[in-house]
N, C-alpha and C. Protein backbone atom coordinates (compact mmCIF):
# COMPACT_ATOMS: atom_id res chain seq x y z
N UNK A 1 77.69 103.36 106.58
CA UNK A 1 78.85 102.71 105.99
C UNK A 1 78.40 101.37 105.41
N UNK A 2 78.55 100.85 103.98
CA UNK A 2 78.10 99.83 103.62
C UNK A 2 78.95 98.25 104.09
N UNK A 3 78.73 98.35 105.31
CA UNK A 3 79.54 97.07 105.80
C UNK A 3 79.31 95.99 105.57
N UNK A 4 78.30 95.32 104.97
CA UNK A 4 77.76 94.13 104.61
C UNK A 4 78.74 93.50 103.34
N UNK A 5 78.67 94.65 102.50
CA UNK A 5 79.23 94.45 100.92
C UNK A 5 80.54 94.31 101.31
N UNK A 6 81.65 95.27 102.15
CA UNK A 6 83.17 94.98 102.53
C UNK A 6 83.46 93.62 102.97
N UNK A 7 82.73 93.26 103.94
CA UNK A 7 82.90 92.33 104.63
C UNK A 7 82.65 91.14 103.87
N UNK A 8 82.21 90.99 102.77
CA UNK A 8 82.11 89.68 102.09
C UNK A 8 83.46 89.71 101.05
N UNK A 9 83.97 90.68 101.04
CA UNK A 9 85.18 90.75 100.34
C UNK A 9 86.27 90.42 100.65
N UNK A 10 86.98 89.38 99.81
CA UNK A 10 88.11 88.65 99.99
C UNK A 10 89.30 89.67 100.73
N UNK A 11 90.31 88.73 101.55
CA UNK A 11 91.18 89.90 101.62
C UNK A 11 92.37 89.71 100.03
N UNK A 12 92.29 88.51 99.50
CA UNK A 12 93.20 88.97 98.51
C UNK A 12 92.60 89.75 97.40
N UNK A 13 91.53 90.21 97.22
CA UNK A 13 91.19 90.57 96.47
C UNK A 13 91.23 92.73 97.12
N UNK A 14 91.72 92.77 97.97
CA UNK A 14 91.74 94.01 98.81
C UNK A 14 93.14 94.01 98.62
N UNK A 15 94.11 93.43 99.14
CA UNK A 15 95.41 93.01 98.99
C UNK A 15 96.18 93.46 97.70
N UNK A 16 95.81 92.33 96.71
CA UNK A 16 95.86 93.32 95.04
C UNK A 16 96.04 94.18 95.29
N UNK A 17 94.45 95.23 95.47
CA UNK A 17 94.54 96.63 95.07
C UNK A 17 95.49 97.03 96.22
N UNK A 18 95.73 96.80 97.32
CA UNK A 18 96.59 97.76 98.06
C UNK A 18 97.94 97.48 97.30
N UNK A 19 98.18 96.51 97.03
CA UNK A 19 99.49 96.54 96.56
C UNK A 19 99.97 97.18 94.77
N UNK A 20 98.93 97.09 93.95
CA UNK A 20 98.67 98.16 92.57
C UNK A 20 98.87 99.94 93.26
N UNK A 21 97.76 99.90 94.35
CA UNK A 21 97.79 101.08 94.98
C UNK A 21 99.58 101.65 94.97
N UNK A 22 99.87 101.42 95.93
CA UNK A 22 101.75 101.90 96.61
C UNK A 22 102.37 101.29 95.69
N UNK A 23 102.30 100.66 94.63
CA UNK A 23 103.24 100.28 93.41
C UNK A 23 103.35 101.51 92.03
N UNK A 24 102.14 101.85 92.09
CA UNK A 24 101.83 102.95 91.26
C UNK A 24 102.84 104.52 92.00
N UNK A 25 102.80 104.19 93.31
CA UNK A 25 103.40 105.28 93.74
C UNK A 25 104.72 105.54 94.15
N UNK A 26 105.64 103.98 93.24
CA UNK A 26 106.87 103.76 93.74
C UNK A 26 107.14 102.89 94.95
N UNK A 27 106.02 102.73 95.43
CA UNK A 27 106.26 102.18 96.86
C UNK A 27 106.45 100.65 96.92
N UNK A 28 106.67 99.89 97.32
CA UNK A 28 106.54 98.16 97.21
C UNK A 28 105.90 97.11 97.94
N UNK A 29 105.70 96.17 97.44
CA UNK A 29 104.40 94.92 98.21
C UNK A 29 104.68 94.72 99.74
N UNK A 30 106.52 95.20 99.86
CA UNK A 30 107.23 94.70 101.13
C UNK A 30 106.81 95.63 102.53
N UNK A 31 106.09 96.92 101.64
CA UNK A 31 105.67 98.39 102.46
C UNK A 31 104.34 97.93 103.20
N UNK A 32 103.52 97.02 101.82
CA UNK A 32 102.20 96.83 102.33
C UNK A 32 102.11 95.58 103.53
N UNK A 33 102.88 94.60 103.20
CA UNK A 33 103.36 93.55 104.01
C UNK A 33 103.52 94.16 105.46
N UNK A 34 104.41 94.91 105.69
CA UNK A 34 104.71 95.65 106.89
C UNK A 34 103.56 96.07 107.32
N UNK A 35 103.33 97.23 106.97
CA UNK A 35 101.96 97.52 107.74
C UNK A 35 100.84 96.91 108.17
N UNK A 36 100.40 95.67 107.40
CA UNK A 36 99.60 94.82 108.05
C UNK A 36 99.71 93.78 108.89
N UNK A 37 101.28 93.86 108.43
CA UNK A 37 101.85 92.60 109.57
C UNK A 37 101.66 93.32 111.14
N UNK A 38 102.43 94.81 110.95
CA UNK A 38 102.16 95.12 111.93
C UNK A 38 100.76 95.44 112.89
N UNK A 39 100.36 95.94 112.26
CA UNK A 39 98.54 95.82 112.28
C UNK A 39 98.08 94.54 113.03
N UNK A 40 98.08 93.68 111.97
CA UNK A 40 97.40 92.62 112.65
C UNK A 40 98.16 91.35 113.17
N UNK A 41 99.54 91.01 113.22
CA UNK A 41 100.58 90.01 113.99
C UNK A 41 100.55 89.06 113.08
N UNK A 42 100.00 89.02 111.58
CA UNK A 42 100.09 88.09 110.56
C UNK A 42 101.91 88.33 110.24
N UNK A 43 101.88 87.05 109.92
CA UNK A 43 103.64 87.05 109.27
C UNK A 43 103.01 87.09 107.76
N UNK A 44 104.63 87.01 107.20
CA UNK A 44 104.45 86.70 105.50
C UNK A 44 103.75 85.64 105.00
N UNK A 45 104.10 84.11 105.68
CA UNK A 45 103.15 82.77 105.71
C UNK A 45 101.95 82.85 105.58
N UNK A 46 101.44 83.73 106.84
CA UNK A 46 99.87 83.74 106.94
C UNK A 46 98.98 84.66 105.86
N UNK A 47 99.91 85.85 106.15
CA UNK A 47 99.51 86.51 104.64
C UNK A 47 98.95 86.00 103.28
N UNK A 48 100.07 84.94 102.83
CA UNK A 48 100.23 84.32 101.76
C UNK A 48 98.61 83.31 101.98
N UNK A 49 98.46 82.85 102.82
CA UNK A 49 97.43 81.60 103.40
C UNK A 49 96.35 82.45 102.84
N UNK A 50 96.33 83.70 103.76
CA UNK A 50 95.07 84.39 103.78
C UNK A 50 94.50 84.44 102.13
N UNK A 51 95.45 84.87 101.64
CA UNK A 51 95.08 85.40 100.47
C UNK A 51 95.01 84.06 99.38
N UNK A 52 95.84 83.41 99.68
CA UNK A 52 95.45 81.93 98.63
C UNK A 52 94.32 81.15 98.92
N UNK A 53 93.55 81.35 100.13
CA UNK A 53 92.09 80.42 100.46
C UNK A 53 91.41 81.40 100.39
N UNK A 54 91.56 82.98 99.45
CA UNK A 54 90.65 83.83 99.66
C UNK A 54 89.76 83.96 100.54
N UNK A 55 90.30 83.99 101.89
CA UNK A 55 89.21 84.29 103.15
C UNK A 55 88.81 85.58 103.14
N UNK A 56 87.24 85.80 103.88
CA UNK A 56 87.14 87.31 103.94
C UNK A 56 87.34 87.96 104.52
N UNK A 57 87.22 89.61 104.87
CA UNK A 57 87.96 90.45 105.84
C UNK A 57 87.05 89.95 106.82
N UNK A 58 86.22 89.38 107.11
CA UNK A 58 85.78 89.06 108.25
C UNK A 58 86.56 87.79 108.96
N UNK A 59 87.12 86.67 108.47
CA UNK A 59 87.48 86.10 108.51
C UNK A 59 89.05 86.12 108.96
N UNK A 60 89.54 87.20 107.55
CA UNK A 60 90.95 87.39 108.03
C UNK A 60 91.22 88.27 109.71
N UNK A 61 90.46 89.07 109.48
CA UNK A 61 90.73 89.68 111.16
C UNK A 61 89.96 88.85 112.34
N UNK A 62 89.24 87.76 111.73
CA UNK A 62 88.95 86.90 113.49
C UNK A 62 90.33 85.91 113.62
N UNK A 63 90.94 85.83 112.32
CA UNK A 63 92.17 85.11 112.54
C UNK A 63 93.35 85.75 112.89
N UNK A 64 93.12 86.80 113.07
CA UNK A 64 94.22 88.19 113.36
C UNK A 64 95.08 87.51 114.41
N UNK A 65 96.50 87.16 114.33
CA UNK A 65 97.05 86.23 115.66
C UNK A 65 97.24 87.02 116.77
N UNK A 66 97.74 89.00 116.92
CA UNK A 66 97.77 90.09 117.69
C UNK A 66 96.96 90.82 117.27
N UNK A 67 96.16 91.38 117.25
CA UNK A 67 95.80 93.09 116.96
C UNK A 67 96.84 94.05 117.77
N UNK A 68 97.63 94.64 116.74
CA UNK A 68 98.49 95.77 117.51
C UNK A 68 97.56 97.06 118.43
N UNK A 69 97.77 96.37 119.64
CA UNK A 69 96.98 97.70 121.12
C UNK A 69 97.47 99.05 120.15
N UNK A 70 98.90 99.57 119.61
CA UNK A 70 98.66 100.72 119.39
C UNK A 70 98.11 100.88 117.98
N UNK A 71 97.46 100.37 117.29
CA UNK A 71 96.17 100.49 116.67
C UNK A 71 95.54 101.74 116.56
N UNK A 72 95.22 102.10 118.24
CA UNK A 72 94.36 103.01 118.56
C UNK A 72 94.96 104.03 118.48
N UNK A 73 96.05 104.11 118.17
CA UNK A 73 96.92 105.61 117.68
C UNK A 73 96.44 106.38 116.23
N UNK A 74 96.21 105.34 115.60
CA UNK A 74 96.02 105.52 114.49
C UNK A 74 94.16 106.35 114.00
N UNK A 75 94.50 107.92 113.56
CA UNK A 75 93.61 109.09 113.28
C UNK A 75 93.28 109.17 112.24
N UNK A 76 92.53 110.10 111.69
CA UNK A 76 92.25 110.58 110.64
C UNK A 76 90.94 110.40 109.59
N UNK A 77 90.83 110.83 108.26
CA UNK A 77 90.06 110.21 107.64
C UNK A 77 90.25 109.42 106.62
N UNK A 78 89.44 108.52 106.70
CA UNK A 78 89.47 107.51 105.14
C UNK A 78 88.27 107.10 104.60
N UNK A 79 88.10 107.85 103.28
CA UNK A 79 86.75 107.09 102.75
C UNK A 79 85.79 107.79 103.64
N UNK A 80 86.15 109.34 104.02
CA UNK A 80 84.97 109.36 104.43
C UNK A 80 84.47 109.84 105.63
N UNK A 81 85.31 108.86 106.28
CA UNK A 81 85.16 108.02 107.62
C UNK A 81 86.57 108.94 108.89
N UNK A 82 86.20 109.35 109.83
CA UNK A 82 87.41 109.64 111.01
C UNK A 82 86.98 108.11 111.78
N UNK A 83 88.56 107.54 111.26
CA UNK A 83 88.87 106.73 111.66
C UNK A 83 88.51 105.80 113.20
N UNK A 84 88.84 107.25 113.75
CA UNK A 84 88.85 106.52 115.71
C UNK A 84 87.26 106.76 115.91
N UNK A 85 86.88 107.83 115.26
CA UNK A 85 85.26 107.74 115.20
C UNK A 85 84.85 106.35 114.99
N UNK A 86 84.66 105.56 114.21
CA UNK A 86 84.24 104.03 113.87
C UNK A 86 83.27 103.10 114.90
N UNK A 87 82.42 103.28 115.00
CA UNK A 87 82.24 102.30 116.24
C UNK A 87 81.87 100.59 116.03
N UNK A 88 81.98 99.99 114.80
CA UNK A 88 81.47 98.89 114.45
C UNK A 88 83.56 98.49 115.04
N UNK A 89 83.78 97.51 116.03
CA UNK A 89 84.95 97.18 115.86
C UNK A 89 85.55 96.84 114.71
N UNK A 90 85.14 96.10 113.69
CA UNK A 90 85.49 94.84 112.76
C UNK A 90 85.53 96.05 111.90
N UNK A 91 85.17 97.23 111.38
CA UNK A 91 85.17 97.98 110.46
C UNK A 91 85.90 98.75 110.77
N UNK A 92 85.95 99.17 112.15
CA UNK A 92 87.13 99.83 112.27
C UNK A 92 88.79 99.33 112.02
N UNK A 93 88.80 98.08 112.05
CA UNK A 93 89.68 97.44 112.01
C UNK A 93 90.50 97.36 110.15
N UNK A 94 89.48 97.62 109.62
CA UNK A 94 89.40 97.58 108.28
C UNK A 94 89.28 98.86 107.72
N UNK A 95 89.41 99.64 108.23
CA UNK A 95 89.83 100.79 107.77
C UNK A 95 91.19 101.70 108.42
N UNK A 96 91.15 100.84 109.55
CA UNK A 96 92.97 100.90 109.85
C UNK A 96 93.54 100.99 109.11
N UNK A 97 93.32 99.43 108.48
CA UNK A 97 94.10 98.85 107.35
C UNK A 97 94.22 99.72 105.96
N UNK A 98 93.50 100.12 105.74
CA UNK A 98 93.40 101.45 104.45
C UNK A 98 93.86 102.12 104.69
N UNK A 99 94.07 102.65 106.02
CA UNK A 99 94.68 104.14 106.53
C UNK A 99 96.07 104.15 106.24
N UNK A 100 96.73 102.80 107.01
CA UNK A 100 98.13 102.68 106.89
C UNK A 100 98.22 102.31 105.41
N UNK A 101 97.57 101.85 104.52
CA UNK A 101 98.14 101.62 103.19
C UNK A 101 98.09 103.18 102.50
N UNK A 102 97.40 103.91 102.79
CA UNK A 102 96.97 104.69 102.23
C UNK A 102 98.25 105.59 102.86
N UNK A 103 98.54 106.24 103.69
CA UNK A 103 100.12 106.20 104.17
C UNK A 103 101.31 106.35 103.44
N UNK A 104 101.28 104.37 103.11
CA UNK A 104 102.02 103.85 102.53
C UNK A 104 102.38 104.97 101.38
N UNK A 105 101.14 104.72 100.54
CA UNK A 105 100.64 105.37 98.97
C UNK A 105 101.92 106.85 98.69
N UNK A 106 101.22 107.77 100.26
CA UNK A 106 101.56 109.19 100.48
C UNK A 106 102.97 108.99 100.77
N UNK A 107 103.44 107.79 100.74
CA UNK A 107 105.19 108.37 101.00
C UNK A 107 105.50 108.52 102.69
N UNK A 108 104.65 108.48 103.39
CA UNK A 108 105.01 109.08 105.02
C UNK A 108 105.62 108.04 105.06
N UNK A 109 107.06 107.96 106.34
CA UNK A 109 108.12 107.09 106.60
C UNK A 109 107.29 106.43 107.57
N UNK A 110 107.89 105.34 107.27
CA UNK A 110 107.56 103.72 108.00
C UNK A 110 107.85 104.17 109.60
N UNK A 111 108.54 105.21 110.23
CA UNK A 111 108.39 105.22 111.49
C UNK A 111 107.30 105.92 111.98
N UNK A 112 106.95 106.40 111.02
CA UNK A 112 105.45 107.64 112.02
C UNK A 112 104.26 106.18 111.28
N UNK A 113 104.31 105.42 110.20
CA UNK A 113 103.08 104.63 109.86
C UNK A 113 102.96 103.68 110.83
N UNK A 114 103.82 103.20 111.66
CA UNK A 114 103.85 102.22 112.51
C UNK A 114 103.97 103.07 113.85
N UNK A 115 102.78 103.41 114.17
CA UNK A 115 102.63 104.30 115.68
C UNK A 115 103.24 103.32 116.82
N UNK A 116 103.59 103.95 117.25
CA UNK A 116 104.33 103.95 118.84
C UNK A 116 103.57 105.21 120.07
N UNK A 117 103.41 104.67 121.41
CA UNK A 117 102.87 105.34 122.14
C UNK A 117 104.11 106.47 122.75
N UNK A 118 103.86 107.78 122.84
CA UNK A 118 104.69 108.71 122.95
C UNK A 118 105.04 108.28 124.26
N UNK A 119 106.70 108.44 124.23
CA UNK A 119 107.63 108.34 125.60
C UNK A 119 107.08 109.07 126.97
């Protein structure tokens, strides 16, 4: 996995494209907002921060204020990659983040993208 090259990459410059991404598909910035808020315990503020001092994804997730525990709910492939497979933490973390945008993209409802641990 070329983690060197991701990781020097801005998150607003990731951000953009997620948000071109789910805009193209009808979907809105407020979809992508959500999911990473939930993801990582950033509000809208910090969001905005993140992306106006162009910090990098390395950066933005050591500033992560929660990492959502059910995180680890979250399967599948992206780029490639089965997700829970991942073993670099910080990359896994960053391809969470694709997963649920990517989600987003597909239309699946905001209650199954935002995992919850079964009752």
């Amino acid at each position: 996995m070329p983690s060197n090259r991701i990781l020097r990459m801005t998150f607003a410059s990731i951000y953009v494209l997620y948000v071109q991404k789910v805009e193209r598909k009808g979907k809105s910035k407020a979809d992508v907002d959500t999911v990473i808020e939930w993801l990582t315990g950033h509000d809208d503020e910090s969001l905005a921060k993140a992306v106006a001092d162009e910090v990098d994804l390395e950066t933005f997730f050591a500033e992560t204020p929660a990492f959502n525990p059910d995180a680890s709910l979250i399967t599948g492939v992206i780029c490639g990659y089965r997700v829970e497979d991942i073993e670099d933490p910080l990359m896994q973390k960053i391809r969470y983040m694709d997963k649920l945008v990517d989600e987003v993209a597909r239309g699946k409802k905001m209650t199954s993208i935002l995992r919850t641990p079964a009752a």
